[in-house]
N, C-alpha and C. Protein backbone atom coordinates (compact mmCIF):
# COMPACT_ATOMS: atom_id res chain seq x y z
N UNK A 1 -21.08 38.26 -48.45
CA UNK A 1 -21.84 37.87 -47.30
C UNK A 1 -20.95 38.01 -46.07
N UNK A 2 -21.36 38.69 -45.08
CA UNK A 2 -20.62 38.57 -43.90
C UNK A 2 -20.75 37.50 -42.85
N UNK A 3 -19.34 37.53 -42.63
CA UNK A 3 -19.14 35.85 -41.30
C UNK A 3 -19.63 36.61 -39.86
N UNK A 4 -20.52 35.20 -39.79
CA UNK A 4 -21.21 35.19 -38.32
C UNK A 4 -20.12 34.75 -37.19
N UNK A 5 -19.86 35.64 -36.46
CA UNK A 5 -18.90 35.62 -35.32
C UNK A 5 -19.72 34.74 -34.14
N UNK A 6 -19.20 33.63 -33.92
CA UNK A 6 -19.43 32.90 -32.59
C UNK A 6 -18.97 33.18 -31.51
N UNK A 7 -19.81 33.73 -30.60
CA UNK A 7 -19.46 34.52 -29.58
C UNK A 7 -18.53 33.49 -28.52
N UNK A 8 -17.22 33.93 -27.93
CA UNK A 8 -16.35 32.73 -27.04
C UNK A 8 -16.80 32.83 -25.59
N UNK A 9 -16.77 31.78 -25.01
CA UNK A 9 -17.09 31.34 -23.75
C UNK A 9 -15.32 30.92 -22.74
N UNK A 10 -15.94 31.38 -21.67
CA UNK A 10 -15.07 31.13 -20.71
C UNK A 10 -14.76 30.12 -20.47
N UNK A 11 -13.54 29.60 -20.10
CA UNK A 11 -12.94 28.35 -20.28
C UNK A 11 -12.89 28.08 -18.89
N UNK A 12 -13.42 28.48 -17.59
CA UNK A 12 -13.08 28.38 -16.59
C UNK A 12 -13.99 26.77 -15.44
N UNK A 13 -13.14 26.53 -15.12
CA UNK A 13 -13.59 24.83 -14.92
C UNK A 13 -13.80 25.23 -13.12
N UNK A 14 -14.89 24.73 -12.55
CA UNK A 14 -15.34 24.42 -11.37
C UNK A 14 -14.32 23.86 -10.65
N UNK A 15 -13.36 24.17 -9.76
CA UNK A 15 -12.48 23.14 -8.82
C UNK A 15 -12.80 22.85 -7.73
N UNK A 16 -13.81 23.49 -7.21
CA UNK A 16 -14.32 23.39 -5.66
C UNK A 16 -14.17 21.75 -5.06
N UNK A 17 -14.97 20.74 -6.17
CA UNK A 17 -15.25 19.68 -5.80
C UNK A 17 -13.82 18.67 -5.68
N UNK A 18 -12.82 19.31 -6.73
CA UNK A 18 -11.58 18.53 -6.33
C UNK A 18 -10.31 19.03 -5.44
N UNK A 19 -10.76 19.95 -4.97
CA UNK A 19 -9.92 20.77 -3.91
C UNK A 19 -10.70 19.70 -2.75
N UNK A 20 -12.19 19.43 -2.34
CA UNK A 20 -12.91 19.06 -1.18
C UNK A 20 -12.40 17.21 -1.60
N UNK A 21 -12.17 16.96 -2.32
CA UNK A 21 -11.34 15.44 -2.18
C UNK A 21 -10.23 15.61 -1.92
N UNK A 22 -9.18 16.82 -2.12
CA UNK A 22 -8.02 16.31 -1.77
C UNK A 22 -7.95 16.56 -0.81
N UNK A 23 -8.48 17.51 0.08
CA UNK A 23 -8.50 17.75 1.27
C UNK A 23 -9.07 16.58 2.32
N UNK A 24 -10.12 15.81 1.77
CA UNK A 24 -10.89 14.86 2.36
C UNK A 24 -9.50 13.01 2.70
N UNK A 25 -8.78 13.17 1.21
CA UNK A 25 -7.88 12.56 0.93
C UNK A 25 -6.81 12.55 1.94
N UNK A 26 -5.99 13.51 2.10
CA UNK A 26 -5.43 14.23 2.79
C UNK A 26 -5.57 14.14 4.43
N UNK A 27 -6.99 14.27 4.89
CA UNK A 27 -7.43 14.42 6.13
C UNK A 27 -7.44 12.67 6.68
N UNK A 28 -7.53 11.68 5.42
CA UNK A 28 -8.29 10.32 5.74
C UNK A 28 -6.82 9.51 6.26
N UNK A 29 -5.69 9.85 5.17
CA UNK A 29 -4.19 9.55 5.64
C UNK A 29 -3.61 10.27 6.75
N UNK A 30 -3.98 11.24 7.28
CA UNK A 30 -3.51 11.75 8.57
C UNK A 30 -3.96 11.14 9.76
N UNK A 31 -5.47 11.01 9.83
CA UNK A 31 -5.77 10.19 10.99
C UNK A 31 -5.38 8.76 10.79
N UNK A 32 -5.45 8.66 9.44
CA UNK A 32 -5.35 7.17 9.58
C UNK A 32 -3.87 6.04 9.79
N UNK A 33 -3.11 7.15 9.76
CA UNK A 33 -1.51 7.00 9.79
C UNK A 33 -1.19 6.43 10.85
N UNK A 34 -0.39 5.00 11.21
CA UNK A 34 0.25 4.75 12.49
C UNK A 34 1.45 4.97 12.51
N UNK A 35 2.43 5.44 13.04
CA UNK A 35 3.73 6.15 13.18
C UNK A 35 4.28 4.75 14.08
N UNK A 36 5.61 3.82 13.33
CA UNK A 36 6.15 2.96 13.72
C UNK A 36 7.29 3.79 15.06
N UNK A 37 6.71 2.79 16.21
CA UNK A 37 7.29 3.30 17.62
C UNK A 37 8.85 3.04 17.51
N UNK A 38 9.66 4.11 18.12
CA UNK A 38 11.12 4.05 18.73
C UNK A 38 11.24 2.99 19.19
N UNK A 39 12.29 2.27 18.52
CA UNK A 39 13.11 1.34 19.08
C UNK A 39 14.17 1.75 20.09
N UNK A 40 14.35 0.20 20.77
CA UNK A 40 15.17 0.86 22.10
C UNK A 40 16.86 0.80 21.74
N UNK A 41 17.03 0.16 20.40
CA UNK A 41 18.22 -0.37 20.21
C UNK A 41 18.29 -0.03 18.21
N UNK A 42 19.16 1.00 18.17
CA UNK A 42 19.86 1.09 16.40
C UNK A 42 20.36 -0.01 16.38
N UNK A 43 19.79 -0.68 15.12
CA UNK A 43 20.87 -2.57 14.38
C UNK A 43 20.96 -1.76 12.92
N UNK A 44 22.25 -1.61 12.69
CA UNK A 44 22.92 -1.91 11.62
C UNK A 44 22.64 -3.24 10.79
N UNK A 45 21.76 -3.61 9.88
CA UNK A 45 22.02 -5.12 9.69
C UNK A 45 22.92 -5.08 8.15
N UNK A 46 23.07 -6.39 8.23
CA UNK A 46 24.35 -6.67 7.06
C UNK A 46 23.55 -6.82 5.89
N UNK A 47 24.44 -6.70 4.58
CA UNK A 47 23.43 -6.46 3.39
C UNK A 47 23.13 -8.06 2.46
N UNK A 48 22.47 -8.04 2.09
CA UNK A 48 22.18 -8.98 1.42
C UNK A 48 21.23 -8.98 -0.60
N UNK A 49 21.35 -10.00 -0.51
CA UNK A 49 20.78 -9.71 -2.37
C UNK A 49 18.78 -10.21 -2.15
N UNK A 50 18.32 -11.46 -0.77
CA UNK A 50 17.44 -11.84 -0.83
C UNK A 50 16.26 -11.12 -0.81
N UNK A 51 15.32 -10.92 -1.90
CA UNK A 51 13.96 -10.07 -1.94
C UNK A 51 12.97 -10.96 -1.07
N UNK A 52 12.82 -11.25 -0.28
CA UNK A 52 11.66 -12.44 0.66
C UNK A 52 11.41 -11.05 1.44
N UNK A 53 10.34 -10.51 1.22
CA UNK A 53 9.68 -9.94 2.18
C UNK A 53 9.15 -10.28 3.59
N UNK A 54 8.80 -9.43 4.28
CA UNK A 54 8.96 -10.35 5.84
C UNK A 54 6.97 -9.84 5.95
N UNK A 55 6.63 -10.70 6.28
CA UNK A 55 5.04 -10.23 6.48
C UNK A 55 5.41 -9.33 7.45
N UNK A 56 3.46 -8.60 7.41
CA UNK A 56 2.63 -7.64 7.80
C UNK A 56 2.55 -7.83 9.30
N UNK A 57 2.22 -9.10 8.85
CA UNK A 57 1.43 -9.29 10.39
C UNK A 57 1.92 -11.21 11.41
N UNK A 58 1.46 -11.00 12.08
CA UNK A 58 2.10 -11.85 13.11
C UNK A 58 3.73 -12.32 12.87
N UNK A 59 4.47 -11.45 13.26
CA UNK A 59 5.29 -11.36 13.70
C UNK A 59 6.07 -11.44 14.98
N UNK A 60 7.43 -12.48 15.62
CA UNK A 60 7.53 -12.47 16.63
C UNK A 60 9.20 -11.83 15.91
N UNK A 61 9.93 -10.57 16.86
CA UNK A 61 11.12 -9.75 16.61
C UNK A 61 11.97 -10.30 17.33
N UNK A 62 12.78 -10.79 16.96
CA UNK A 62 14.26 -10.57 18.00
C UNK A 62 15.27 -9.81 17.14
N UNK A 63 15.60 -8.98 18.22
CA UNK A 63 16.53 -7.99 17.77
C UNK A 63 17.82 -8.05 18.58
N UNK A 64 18.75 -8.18 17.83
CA UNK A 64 20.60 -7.92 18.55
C UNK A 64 20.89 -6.74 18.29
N UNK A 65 21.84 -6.34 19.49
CA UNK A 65 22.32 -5.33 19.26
C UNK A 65 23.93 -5.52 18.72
N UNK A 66 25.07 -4.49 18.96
CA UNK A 66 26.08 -4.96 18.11
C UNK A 66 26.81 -5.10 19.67
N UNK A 67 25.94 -4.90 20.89
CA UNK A 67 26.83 -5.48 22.51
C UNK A 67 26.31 -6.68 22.44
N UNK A 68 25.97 -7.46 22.21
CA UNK A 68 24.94 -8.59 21.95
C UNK A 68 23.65 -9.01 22.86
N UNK A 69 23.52 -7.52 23.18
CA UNK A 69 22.09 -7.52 23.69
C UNK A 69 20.64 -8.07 23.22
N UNK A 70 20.15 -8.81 23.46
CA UNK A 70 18.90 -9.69 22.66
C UNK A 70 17.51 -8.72 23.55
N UNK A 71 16.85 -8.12 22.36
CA UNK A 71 15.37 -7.90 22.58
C UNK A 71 14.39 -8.51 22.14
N UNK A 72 13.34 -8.36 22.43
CA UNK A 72 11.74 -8.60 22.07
C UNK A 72 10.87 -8.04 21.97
N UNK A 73 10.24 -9.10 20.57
CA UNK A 73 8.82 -8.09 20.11
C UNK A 73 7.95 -8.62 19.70
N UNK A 74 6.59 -8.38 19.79
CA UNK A 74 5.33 -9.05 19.43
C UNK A 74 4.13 -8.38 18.77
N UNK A 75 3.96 -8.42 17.72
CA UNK A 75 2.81 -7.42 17.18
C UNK A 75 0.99 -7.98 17.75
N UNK A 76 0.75 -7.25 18.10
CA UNK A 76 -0.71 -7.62 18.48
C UNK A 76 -0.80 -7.25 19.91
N UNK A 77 -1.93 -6.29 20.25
CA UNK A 77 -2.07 -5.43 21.47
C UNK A 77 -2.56 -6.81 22.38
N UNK A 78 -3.26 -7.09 21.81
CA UNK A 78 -4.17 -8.74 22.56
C UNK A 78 -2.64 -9.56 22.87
N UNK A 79 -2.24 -10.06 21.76
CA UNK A 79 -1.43 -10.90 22.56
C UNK A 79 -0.65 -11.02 23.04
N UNK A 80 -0.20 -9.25 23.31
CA UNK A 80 0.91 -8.88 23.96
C UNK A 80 0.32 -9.04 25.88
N UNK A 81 -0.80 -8.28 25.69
CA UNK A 81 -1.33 -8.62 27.10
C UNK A 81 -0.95 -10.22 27.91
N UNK A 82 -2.15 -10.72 26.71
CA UNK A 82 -1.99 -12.65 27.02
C UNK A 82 -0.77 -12.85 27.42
N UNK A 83 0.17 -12.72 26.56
CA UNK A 83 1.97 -13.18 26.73
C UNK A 83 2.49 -12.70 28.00
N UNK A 84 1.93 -11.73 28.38
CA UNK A 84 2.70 -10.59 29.78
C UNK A 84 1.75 -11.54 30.88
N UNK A 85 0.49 -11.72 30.57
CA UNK A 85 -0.39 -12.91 31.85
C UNK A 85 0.12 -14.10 31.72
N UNK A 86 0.69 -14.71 30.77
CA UNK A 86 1.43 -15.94 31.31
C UNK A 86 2.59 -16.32 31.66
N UNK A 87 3.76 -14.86 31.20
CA UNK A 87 4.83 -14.90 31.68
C UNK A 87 5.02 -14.43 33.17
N UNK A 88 4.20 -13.88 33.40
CA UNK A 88 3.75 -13.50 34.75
C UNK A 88 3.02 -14.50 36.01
N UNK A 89 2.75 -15.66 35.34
CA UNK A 89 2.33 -16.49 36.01
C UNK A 89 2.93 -17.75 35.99
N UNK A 90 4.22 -17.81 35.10
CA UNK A 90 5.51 -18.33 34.95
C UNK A 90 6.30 -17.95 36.30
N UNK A 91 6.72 -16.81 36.35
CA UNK A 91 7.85 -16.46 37.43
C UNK A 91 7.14 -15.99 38.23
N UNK A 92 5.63 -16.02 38.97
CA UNK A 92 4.80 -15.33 39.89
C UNK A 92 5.14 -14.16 40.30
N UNK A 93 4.90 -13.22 38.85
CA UNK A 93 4.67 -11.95 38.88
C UNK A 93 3.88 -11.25 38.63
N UNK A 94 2.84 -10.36 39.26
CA UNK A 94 1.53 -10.18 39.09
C UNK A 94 1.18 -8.59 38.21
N UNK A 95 1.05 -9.00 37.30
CA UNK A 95 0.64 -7.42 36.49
C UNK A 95 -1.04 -6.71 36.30
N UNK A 96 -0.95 -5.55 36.76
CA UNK A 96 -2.18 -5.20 37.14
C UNK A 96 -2.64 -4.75 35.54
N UNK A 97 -3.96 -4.32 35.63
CA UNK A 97 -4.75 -4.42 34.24
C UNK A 97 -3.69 -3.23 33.06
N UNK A 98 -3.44 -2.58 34.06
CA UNK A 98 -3.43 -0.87 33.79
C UNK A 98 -1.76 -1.25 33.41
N UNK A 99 -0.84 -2.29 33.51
CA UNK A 99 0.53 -2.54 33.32
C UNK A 99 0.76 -3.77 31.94
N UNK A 100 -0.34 -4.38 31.97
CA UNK A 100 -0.62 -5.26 30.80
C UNK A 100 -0.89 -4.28 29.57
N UNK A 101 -2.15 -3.39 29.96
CA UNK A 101 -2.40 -1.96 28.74
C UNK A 101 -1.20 -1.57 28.34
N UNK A 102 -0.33 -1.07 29.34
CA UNK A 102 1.48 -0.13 29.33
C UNK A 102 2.17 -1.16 27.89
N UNK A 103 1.96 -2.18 28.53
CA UNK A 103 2.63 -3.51 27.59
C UNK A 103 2.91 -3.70 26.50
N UNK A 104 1.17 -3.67 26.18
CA UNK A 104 1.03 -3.76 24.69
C UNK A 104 0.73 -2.60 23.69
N UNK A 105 1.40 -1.98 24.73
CA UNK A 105 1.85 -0.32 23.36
C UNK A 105 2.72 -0.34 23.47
N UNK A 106 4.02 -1.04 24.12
CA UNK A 106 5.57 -0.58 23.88
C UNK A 106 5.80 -1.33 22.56
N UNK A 107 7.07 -0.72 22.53
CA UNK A 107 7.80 -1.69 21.37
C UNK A 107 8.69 -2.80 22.08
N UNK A 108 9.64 -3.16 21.39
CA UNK A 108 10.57 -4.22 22.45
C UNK A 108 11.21 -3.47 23.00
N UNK A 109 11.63 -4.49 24.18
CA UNK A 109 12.13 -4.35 25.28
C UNK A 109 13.18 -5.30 25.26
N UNK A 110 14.38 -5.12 26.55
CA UNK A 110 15.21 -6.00 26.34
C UNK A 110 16.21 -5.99 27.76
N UNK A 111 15.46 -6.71 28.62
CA UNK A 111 15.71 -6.78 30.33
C UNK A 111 15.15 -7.98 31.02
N UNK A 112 15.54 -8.49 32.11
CA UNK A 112 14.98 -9.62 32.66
C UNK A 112 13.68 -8.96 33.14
N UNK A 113 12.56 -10.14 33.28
CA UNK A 113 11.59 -10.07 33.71
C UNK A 113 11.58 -9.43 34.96
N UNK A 114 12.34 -10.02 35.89
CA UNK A 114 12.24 -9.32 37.07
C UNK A 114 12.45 -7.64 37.19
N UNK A 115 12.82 -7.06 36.10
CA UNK A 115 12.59 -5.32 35.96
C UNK A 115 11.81 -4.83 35.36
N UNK A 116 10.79 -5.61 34.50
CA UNK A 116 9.83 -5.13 33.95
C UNK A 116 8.93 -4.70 34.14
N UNK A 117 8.56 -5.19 35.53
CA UNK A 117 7.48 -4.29 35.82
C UNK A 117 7.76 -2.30 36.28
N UNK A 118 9.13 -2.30 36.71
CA UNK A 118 9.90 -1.14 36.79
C UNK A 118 9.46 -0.44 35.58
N UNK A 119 10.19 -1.48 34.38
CA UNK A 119 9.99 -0.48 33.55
C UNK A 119 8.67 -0.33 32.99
N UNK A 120 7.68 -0.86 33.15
CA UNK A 120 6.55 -0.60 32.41
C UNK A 120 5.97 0.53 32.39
N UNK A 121 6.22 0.89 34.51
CA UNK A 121 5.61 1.92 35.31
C UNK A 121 6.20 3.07 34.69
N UNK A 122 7.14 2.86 34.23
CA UNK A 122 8.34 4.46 33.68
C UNK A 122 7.41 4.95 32.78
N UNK A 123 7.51 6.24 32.52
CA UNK A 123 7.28 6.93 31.63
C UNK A 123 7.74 6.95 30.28
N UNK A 124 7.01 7.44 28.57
CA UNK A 124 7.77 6.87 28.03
C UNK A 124 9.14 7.23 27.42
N UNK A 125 9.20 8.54 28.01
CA UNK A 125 10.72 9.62 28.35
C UNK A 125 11.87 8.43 28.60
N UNK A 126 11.33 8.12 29.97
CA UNK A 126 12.22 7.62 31.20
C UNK A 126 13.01 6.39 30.47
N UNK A 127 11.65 5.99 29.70
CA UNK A 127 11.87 4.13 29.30
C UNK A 127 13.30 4.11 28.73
N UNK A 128 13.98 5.47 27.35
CA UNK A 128 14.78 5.37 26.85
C UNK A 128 15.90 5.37 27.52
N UNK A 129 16.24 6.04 28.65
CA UNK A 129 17.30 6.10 29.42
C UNK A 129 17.59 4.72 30.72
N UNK A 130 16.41 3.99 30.43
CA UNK A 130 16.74 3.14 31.41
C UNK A 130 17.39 1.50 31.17
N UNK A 131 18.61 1.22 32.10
CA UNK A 131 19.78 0.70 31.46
C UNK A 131 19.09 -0.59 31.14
N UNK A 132 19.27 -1.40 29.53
CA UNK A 132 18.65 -2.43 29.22
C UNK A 132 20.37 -3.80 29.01
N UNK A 133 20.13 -4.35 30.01
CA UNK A 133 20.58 -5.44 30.22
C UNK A 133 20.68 -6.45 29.11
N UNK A 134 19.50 -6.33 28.20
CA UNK A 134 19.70 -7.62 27.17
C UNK A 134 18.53 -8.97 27.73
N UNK A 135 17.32 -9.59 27.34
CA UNK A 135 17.04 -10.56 27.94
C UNK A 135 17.93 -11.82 27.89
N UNK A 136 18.10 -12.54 29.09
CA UNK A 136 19.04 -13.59 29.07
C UNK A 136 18.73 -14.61 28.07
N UNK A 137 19.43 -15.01 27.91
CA UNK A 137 19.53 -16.22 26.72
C UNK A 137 20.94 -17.04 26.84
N UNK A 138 21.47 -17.17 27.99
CA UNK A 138 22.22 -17.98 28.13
C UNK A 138 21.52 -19.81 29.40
N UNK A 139 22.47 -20.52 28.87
CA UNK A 139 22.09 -21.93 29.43
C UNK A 139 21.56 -22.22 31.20
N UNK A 140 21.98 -20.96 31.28
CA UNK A 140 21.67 -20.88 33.13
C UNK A 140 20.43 -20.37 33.33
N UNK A 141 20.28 -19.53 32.61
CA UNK A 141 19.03 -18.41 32.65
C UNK A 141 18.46 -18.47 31.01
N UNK A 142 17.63 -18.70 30.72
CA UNK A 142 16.77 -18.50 29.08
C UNK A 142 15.68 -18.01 29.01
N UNK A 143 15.61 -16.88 29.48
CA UNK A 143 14.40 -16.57 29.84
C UNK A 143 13.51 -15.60 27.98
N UNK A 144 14.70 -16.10 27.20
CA UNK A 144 13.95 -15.67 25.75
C UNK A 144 13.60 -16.65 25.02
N UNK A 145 14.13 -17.95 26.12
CA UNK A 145 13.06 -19.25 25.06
C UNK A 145 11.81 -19.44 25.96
N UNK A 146 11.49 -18.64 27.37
CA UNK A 146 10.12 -19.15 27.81
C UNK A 146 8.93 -17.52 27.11
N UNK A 147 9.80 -16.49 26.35
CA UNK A 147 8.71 -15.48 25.66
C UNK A 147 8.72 -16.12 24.49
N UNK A 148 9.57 -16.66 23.73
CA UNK A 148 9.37 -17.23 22.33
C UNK A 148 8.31 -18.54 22.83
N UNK A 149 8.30 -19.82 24.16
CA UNK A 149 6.82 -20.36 23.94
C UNK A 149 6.25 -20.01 24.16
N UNK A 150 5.64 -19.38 24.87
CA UNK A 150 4.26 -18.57 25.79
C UNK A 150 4.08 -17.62 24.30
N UNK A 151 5.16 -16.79 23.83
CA UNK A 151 4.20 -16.60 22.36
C UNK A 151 3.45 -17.28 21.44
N UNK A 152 4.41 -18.50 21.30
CA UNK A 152 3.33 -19.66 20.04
C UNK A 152 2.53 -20.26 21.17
N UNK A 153 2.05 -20.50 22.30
CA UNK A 153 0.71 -20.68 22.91
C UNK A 153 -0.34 -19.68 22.33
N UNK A 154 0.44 -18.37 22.74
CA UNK A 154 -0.92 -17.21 22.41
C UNK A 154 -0.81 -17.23 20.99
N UNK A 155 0.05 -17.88 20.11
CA UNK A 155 -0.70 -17.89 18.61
C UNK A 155 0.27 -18.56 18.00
N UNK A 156 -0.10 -19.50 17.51
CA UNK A 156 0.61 -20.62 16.50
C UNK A 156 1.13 -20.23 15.61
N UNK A 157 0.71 -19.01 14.69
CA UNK A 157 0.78 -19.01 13.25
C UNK A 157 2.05 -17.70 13.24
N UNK A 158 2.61 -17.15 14.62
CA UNK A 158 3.91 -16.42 14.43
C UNK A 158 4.66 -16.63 13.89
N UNK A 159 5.31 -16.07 12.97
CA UNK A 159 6.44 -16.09 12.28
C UNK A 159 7.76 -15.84 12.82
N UNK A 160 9.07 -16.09 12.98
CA UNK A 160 10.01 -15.43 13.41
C UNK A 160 11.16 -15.11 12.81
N UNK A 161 11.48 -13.82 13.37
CA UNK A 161 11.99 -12.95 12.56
C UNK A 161 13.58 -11.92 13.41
N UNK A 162 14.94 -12.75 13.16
CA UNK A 162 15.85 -12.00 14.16
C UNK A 162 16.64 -11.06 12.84
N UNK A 163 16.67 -10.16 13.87
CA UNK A 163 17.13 -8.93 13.35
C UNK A 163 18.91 -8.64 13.79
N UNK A 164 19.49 -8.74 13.52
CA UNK A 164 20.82 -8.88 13.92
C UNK A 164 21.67 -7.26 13.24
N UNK A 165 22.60 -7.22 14.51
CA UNK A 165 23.61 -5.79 14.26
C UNK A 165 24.53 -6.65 13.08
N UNK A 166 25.35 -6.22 12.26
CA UNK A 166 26.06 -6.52 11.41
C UNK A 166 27.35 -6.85 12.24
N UNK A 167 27.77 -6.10 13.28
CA UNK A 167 28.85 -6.06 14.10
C UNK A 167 28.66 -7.49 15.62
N UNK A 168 27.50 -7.87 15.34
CA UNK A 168 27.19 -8.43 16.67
C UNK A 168 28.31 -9.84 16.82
N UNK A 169 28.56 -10.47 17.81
CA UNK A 169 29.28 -11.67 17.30
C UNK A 169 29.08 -12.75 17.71
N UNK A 170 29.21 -14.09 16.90
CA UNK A 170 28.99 -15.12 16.40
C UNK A 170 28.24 -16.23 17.54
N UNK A 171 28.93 -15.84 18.50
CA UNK A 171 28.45 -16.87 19.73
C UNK A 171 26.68 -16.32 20.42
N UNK A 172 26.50 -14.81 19.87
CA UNK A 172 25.17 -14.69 20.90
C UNK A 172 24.24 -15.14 19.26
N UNK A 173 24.40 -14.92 18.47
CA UNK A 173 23.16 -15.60 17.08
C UNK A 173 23.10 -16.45 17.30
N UNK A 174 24.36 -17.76 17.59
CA UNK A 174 24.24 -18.82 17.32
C UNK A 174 23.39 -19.38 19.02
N UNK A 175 23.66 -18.93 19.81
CA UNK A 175 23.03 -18.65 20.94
C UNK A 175 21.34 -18.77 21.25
N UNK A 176 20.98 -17.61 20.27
CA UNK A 176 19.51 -17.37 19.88
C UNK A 176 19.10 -18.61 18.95
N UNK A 177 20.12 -18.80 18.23
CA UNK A 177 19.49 -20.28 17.19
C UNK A 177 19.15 -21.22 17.84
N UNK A 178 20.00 -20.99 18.97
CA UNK A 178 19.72 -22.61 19.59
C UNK A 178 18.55 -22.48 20.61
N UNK A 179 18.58 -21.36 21.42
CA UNK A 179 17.05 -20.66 21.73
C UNK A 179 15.75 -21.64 21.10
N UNK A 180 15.61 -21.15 19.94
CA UNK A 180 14.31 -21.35 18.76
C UNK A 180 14.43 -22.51 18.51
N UNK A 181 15.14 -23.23 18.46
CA UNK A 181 15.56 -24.84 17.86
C UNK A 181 15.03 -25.82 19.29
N UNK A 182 15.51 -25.14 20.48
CA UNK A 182 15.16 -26.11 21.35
C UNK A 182 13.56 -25.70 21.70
N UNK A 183 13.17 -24.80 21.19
CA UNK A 183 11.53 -24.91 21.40
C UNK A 183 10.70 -24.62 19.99
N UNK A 184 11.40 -25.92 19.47
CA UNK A 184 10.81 -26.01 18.42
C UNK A 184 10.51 -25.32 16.66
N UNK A 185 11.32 -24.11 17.03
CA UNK A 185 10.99 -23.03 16.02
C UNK A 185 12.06 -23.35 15.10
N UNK A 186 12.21 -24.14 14.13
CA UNK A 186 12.96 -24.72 13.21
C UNK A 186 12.98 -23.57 11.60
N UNK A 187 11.97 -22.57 11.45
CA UNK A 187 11.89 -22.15 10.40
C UNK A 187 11.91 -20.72 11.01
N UNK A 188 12.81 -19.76 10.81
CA UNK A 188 12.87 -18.28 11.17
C UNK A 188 13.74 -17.21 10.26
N UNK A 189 13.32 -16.21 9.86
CA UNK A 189 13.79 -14.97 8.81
C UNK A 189 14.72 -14.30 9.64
N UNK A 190 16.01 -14.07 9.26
CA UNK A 190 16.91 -13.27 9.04
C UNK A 190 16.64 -11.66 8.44
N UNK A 191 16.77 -10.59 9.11
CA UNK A 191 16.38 -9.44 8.19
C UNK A 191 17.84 -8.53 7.75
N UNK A 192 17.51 -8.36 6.74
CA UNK A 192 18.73 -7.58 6.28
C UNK A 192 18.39 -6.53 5.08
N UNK A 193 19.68 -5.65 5.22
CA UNK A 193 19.23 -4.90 4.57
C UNK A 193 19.35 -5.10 2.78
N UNK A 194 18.87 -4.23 1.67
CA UNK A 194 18.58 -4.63 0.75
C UNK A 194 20.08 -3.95 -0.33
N UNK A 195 21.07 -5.19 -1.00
CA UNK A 195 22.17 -4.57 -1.56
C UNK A 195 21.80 -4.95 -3.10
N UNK A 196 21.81 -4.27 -3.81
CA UNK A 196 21.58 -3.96 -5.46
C UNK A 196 22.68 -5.14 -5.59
N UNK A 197 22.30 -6.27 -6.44
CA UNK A 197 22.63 -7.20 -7.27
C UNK A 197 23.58 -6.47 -8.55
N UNK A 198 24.66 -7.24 -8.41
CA UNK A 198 25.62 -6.25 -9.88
C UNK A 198 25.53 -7.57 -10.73
């Protein structure tokens, strides 16, 4: 008796539909991507073993440099505005709508108030080249313990978070500690970088 030959079929699989997801995939992470803004200041920070992640969200930054320049930072477009209208109505300095907007798209900054409005107007070329002083934080002038309150006005539930150069020295941290302590901010994160446990 002769064998009935089963005729073979093409093995060829439809991809159209998963080429149009990855592409769709693809397209959804591109727009949807926010690109973390230039800082005005490289920190080296010192290493450490602690895994405590630092939240997402409401965040207040202080950042040292290793001159012991102290900056600032505030996540939230809203309450960066708010913060710039009451620090502005602190030292009667008047920021127009269009300089509050400038505001709350920078990243930190790190200059007395009285140049900020200079720099807001700059371009954001210009901003990098323009000489940053450090906000004061000494006993004569503190003008980074009246952005650290006027921040917990515009929102209670900030966290804080100093970022320190590894090289910076001892008198401007302890400086900033005492900053946060005299207005209240008794609980604040240290960031550092992450050293493999032996």
């Amino acid at each position: 008796m002769a064998k009935v030959k089963v005729p073979r079929k093409s093995t060829s699989v439809d991809m159209t539909a998963m080429t149009d997801v990855a592409f769709l995939l693809l397209t959804f992470f591109m727009l949807a991507t926010q690109f973390k803004p230039d800082e005005p200041v490289q920190v080296i920070t010192p290493a450490s073993v602690a895994e405590i992640p630092l939240p997402d969200v409401d965040v207040m930054l202080i950042t040292i440099s290793n001159d012991n320049k102290v900056f600032f930072d505030l996540q939230g477009e809203h309450y960066k505005k708010t913060l710039l209208e009451k620090m502005g109505v602190k030292y009667s300095i008047v920021f127009t709508e269009e300089e509050k907007t400038k505001f709350s798209q920078m990243s930190s900054f790190g200059l007395p108030i009285a140049q900020l409005k200079q720099y807001i107007n700059l371009s954001p070329e210009k901003r990098g080249s323009f000489p940053s002083a450090g906000i004061p934080c000494d006993s004569l002038q503190n003008e980074l313990g009246d952005w650290v309150w006027q921040s917990r006005l515009t929102n209670n539930s900030f966290r804080v978070a100093i970022k320190g150069d590894r090289d910076v020295s001892y008198p401007t941290i302890k400086q900033v500690i005492n900053t946060l302590q005299d207005k209240d901010v008794n609980r604040f994160n240290f960031i550092t970088s992450m050293e493999s446990a032996q």
